[in-house]
Protein backbone atom coordinates (compact mmCIF):
# COMPACT_ATOMS: atom_id res chain seq x y z
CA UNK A 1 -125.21 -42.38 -69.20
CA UNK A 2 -126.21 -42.67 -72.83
CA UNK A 3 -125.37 -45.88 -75.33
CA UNK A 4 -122.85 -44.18 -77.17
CA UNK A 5 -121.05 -42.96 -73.93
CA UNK A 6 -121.28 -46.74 -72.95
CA UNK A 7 -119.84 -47.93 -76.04
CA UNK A 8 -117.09 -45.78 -76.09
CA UNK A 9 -116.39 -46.84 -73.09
CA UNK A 10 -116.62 -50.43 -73.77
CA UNK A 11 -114.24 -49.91 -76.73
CA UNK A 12 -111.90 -48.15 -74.10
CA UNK A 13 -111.61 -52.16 -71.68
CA UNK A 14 -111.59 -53.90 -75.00
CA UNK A 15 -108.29 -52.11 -76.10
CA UNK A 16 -106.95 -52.08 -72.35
CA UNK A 17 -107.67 -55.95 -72.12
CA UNK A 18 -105.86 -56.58 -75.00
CA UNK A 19 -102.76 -54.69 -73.94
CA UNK A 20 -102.81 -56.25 -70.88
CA UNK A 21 -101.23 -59.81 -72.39
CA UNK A 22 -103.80 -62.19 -71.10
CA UNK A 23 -103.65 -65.21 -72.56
CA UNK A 24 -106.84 -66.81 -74.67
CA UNK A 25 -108.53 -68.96 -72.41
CA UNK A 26 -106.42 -68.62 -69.73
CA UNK A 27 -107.56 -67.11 -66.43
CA UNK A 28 -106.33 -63.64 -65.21
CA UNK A 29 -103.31 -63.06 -62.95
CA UNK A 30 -104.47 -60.43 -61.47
CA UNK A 31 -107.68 -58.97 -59.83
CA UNK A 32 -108.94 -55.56 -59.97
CA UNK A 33 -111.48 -54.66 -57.41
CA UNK A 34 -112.86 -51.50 -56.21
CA UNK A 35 -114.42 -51.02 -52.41
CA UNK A 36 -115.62 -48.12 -50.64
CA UNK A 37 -115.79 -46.09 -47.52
CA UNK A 38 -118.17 -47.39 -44.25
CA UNK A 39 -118.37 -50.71 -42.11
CA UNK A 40 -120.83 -51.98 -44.53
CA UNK A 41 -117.64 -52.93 -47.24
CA UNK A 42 -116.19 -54.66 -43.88
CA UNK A 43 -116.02 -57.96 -45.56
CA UNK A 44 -114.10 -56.41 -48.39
CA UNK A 45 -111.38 -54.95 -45.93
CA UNK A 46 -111.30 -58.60 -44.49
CA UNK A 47 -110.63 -59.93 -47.59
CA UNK A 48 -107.55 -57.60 -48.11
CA UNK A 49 -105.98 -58.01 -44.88
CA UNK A 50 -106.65 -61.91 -44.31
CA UNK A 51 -105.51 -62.09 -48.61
CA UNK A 52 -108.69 -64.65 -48.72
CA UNK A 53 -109.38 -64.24 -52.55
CA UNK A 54 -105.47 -64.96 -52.53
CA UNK A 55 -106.20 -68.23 -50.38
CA UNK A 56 -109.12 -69.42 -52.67
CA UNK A 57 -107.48 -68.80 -56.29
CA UNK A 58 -104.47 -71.16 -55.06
CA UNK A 59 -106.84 -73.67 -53.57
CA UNK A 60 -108.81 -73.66 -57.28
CA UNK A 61 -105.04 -74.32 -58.95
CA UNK A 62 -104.75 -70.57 -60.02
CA UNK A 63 -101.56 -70.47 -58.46
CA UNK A 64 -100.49 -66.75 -57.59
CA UNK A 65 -103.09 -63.91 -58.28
CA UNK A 66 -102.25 -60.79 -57.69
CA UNK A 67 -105.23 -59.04 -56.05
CA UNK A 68 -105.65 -55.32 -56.01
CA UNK A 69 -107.74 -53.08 -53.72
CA UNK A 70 -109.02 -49.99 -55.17
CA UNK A 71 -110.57 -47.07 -52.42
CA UNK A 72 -113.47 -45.78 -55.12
CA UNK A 73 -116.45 -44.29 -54.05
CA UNK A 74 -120.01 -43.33 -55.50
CA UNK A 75 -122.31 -45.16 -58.05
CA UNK A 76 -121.54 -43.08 -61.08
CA UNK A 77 -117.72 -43.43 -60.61
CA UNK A 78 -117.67 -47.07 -59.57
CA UNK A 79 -119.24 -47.86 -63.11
CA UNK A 80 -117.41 -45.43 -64.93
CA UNK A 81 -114.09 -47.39 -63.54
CA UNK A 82 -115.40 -50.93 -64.83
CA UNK A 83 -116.71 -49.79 -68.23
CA UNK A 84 -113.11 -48.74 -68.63
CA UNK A 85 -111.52 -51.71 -68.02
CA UNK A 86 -110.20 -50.43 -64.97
CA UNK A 87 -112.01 -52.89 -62.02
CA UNK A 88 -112.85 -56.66 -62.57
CA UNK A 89 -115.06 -56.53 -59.89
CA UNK A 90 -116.68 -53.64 -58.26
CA UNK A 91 -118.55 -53.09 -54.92
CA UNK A 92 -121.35 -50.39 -54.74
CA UNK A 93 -124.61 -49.67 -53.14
CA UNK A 94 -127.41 -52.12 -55.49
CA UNK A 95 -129.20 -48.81 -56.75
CA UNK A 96 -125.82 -47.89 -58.80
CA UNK A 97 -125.12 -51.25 -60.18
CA UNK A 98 -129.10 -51.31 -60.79
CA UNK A 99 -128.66 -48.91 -63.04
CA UNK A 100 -125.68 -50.11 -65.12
CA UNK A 101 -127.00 -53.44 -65.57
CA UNK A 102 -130.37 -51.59 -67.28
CA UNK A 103 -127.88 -49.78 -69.12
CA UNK A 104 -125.74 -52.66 -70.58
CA UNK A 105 -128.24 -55.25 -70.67
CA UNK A 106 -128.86 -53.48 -73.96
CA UNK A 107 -125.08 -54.45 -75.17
CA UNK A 108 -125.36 -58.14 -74.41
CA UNK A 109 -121.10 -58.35 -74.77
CA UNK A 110 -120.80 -55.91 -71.91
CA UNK A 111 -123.83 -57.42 -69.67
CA UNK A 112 -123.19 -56.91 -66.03
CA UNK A 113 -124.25 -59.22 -63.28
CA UNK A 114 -123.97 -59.45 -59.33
CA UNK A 115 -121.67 -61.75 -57.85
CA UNK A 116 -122.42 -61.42 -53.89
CA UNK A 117 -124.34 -59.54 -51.11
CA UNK A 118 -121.39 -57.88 -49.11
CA UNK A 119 -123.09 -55.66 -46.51
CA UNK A 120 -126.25 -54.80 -45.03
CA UNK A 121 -127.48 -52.78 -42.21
CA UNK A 122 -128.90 -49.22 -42.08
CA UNK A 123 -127.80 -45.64 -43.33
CA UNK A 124 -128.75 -42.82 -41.21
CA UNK A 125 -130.04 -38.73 -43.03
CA UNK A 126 -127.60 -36.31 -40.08
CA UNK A 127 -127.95 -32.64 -40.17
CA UNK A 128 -126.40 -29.93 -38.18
CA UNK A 129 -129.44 -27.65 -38.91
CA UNK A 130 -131.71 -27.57 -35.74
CA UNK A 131 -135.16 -26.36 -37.67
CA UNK A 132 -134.53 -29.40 -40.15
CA UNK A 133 -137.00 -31.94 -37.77
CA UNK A 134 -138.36 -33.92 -40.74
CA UNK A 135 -137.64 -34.43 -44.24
CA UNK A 136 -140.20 -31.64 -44.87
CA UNK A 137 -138.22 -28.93 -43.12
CA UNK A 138 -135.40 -28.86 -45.85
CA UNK A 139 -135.35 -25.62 -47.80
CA UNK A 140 -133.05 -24.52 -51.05
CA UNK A 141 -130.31 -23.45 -48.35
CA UNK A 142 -129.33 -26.76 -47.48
CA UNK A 143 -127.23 -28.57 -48.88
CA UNK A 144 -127.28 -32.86 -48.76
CA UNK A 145 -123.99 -35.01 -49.16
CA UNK A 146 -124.56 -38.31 -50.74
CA UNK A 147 -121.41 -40.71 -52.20
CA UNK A 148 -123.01 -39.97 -56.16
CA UNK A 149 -126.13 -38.57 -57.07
CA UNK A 150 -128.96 -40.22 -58.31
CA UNK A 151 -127.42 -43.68 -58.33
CA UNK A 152 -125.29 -44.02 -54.74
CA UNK A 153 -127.80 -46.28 -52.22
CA UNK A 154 -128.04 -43.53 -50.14
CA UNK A 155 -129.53 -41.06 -52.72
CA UNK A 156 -132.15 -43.58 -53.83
CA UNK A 157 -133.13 -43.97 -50.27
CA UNK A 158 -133.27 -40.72 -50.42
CA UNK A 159 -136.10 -40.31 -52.97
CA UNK A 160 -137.76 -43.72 -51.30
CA UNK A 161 -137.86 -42.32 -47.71
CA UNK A 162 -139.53 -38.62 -49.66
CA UNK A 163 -141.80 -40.61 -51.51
CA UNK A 164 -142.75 -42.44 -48.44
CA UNK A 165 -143.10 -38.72 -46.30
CA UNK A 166 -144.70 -36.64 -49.19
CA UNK A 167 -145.90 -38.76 -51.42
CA UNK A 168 -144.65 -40.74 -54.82
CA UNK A 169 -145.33 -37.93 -57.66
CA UNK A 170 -142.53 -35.74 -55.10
CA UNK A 171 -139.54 -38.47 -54.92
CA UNK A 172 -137.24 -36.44 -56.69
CA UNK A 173 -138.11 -32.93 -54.25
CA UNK A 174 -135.10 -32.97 -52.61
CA UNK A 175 -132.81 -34.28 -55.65
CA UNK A 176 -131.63 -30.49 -56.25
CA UNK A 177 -130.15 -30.26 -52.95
CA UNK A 178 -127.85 -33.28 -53.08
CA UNK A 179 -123.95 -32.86 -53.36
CA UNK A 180 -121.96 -35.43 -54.41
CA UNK A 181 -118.94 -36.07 -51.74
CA UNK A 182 -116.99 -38.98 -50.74
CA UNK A 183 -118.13 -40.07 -47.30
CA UNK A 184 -114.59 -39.39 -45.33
CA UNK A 185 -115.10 -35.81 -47.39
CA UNK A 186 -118.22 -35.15 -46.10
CA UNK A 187 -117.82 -36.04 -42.93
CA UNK A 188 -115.21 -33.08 -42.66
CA UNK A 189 -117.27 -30.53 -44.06
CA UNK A 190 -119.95 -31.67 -41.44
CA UNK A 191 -117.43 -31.57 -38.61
CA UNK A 192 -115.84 -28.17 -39.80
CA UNK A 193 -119.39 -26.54 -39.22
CA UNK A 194 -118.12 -23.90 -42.15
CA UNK A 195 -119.23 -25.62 -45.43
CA UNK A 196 -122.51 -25.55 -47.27
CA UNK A 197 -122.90 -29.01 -46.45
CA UNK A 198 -125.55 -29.11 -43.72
CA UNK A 199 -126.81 -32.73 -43.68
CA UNK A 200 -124.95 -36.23 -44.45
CA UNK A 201 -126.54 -39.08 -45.39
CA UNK A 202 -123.91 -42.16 -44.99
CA UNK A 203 -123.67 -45.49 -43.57
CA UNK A 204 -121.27 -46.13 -40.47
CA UNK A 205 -119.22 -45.27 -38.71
CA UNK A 206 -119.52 -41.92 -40.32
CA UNK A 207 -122.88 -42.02 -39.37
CA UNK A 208 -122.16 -42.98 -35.55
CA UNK A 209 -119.51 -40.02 -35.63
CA UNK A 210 -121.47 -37.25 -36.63
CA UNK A 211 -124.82 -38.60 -34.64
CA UNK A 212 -122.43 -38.23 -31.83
CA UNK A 213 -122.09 -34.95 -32.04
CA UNK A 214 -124.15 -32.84 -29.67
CA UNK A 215 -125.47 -30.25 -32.46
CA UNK A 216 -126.21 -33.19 -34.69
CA UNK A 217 -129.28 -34.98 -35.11
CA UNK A 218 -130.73 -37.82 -36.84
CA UNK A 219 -133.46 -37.56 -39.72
CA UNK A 220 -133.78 -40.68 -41.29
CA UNK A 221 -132.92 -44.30 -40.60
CA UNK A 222 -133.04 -46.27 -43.72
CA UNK A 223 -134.31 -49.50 -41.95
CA UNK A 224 -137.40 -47.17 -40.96
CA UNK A 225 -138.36 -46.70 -44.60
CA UNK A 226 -136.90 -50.15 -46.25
CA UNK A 227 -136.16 -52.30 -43.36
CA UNK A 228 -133.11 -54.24 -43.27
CA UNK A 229 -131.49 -54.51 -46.97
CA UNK A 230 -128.84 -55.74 -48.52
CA UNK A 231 -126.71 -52.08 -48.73
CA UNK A 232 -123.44 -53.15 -50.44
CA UNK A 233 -122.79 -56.21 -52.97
CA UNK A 234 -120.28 -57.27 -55.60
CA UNK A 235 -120.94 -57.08 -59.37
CA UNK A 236 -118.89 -58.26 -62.87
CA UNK A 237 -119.41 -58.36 -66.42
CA UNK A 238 -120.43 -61.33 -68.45
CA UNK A 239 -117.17 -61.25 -70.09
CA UNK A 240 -114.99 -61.17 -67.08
CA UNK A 241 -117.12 -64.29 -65.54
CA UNK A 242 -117.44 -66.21 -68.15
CA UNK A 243 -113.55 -66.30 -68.71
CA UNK A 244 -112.55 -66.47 -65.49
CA UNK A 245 -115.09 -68.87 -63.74
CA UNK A 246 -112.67 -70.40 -61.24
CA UNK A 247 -111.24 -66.30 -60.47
CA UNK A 248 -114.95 -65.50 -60.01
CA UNK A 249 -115.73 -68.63 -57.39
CA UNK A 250 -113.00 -68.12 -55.55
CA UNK A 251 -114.13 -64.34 -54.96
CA UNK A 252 -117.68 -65.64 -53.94
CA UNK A 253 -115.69 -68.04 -51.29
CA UNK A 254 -114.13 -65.18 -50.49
CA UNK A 255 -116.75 -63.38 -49.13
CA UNK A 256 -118.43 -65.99 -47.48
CA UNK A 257 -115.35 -66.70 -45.83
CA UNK A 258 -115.00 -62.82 -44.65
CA UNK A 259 -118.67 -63.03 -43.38
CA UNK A 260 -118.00 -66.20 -41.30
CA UNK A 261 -114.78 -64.33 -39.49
CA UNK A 262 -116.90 -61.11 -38.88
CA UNK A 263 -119.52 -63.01 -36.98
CA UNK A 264 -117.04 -65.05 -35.48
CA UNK A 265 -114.35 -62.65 -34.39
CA UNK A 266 -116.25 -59.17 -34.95
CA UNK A 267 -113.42 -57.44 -33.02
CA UNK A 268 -110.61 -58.73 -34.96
CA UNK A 269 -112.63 -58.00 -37.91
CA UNK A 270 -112.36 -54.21 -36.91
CA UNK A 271 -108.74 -54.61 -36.34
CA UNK A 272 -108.40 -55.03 -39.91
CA UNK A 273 -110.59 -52.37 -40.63
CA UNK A 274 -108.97 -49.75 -39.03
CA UNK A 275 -105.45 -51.19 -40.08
CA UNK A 276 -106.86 -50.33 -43.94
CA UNK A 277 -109.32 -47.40 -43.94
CA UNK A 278 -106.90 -45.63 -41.09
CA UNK A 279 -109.96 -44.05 -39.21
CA UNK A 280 -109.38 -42.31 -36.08
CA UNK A 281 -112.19 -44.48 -34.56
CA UNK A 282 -111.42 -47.09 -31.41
CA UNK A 283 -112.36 -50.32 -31.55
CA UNK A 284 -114.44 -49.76 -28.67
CA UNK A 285 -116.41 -47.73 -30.81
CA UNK A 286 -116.49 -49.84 -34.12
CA UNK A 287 -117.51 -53.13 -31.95
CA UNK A 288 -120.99 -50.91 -30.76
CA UNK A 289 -121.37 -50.05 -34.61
CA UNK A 290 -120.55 -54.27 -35.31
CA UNK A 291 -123.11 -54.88 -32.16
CA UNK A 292 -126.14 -52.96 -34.00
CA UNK A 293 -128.61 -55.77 -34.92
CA UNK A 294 -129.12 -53.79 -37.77
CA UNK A 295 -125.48 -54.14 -38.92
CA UNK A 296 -124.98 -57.39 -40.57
CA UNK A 297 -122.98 -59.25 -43.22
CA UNK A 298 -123.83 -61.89 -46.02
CA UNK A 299 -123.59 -62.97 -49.34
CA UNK A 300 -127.51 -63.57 -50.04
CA UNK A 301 -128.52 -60.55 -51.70
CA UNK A 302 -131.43 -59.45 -49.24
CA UNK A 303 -134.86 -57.19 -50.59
CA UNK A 304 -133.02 -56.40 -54.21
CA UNK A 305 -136.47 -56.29 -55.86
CA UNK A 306 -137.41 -53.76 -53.13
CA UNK A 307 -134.66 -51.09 -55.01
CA UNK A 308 -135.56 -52.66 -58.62
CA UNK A 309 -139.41 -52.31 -58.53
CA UNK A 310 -139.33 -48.65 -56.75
CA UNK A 311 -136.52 -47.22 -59.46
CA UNK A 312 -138.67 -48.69 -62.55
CA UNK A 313 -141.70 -47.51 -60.94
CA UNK A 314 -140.24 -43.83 -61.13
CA UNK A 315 -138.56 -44.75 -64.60
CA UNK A 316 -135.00 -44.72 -63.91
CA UNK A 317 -134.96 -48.28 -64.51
CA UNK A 318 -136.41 -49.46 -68.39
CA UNK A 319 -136.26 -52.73 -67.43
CA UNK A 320 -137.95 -54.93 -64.50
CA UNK A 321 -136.48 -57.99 -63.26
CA UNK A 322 -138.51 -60.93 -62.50
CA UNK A 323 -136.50 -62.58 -59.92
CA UNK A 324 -133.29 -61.46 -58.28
CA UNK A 325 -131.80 -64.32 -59.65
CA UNK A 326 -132.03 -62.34 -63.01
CA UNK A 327 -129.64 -59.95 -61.56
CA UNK A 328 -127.06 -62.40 -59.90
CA UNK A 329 -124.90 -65.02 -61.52
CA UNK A 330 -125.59 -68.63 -60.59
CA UNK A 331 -122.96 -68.81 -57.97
CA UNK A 332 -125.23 -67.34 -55.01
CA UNK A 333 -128.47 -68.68 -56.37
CA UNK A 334 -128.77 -71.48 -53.42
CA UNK A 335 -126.80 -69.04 -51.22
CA UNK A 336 -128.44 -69.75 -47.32
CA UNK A 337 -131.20 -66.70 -46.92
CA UNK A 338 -131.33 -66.23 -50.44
């Protein structure tokens, strides 16, 4: 994304804000946020069903805010959305909000900063091609699905767990054979067996499903090549938080809230995951996805420099944070696990 393609979009939510009649100094009425497909935005689908961010904005004397859920997928088109003025908060994979805040931080009125860790856990490479063994066996005929290209968490992994097999100068090797495809999309064209689309590399329970299948296989675990990471987590822009401090706290309490009823209540937590995402998945089968000890949820961002320091090592990141607290607003600074 170039600057002028940024500010032309930043003109775009300047224009759109001021049509929308918010009041000077007044906090917003309503809340635009964006969430995606996969167990790791669980917390997010608690937060819609259980209305938490609802609970918290009353409890901070910002009487009735509307709160609005928006099913958006993919790195590129997350940030697209909030540069025009479309999301007040957006949840994406840390490589694709990585790069937006290297992008804006160049535009100090659009400046973009994290909020909260929402999910981590694993993502898992599946193909349906038996001679694909190793990361090595992919040839030009296959064909990867990844959320967005370049910038979704899963395609960055991508070029980590390649530079980690064949070496750094050959991160980008299998870049050319990555299609961009919502996950629920993808998963289709897996299960169909007919498309181009040989190998899937998504979080759960699309991952579960297709690893399931007795022609599939696994190729990658992310927590083999990274560990467990922070996957998903929240981000805003400078403007939005700094006029709408108590709208942006009660979001934070929000999510921790959502956290504490997943690990307290992780099957009533899938209830109101399926209820949303509408998944023809059992319960049964998202409670051994929730019972993965690599499948966890909370709002202390977990390894960020880990993403930051490999994606300015291969220069898609200009800048280099110090801290992660140079990414993140001060609300999750002291978070527990920070």
């Amino acid at each position: 994304m170039k600057r002028h393609r940024i500010v032309a979009l930043c003109a775009l939510a300047a224009v759109m804000a001021g049509a929308s009649g918010r009041q000077a100094f007044a906090e917003a009425g309503e809340l635009r946020i964006s969430r995606g497909f996969g167990i790791h935005y669980m917390p997010l689908y608690v937060m819609e069903k259980f209305k938490l961010v609802e609970k918290h904005a009353a409890a901070a004397g910002l009487g009735n805010v509307k709160v609005t859920y928006h099913a958006i997928d993919g790195g590129n088109v997350v940030n697209d959305a909030m540069l025009a003025g479309a999301l007040d908060i957006a949840a994406l994979g840390v490589p694709g909000f990585l790069t937006l805040w290297d992008k804006a931080r160049t535009i100090p009125q659009y400046e973009v900063k994290g909020l909260v860790g929402i999910g981590a856990g694993s993502v898992w490479l599946v193909t349906r091609n038996p001679n694909v063994k190793t990361l090595a066996d992919f040839t030009n005929k296959d064909r990867i699905a990844v959320p967005g290209i370049k910038t979704s968490f899963v395609a960055v992994v991508l070029e980590m767990a390649v530079a980690q097999a064949m070496g750094k100068e050959n991160y980008a090797k299998l870049d050319p054979l990555t299609v961009s495809l919502p996950h629920p999309d993808a998963l289709t064209a897996m299960l169909s067996r007919k498309s181009e689309i040989d190998a899937h590399f998504s979080s759960p329970p699309f991952s579960y499903i297709e690893n399931d299948q007795p022609d599939f296989h696994r190729v990658v675990n992310s927590v083999d090549v990274l560990g467990p990471l922070t996957i998903i987590m929240a981000y805003t822009r400078r403007s939005f938080y700094d006029t709408n401090p108590k709208l942006a706290a009660a979001f934070v309490a929000a999510a921790k809230e959502a956290a504490s009823m997943i690990a307290a209540d992780k099957r009533e937590a899938a209830r109101a995951y399926l209820s949303l995402a509408k998944l023809k998945t059992s319960e049964d089968e998202m409670m051994r996805m929730l019972d993965d000890p690599e499948t966890h949820y909370s709002v202390a961002p977990e390894g960020i420099m880990k993403y930051a320091e490999f994606m300015h090592d291969i220069g898609t990141l200009k800048g280099q944070p110090k801290s992660w607290k140079d990414l993140f607003f001060p609300l999750i600074h002291d978070a527990p696990g920070s």
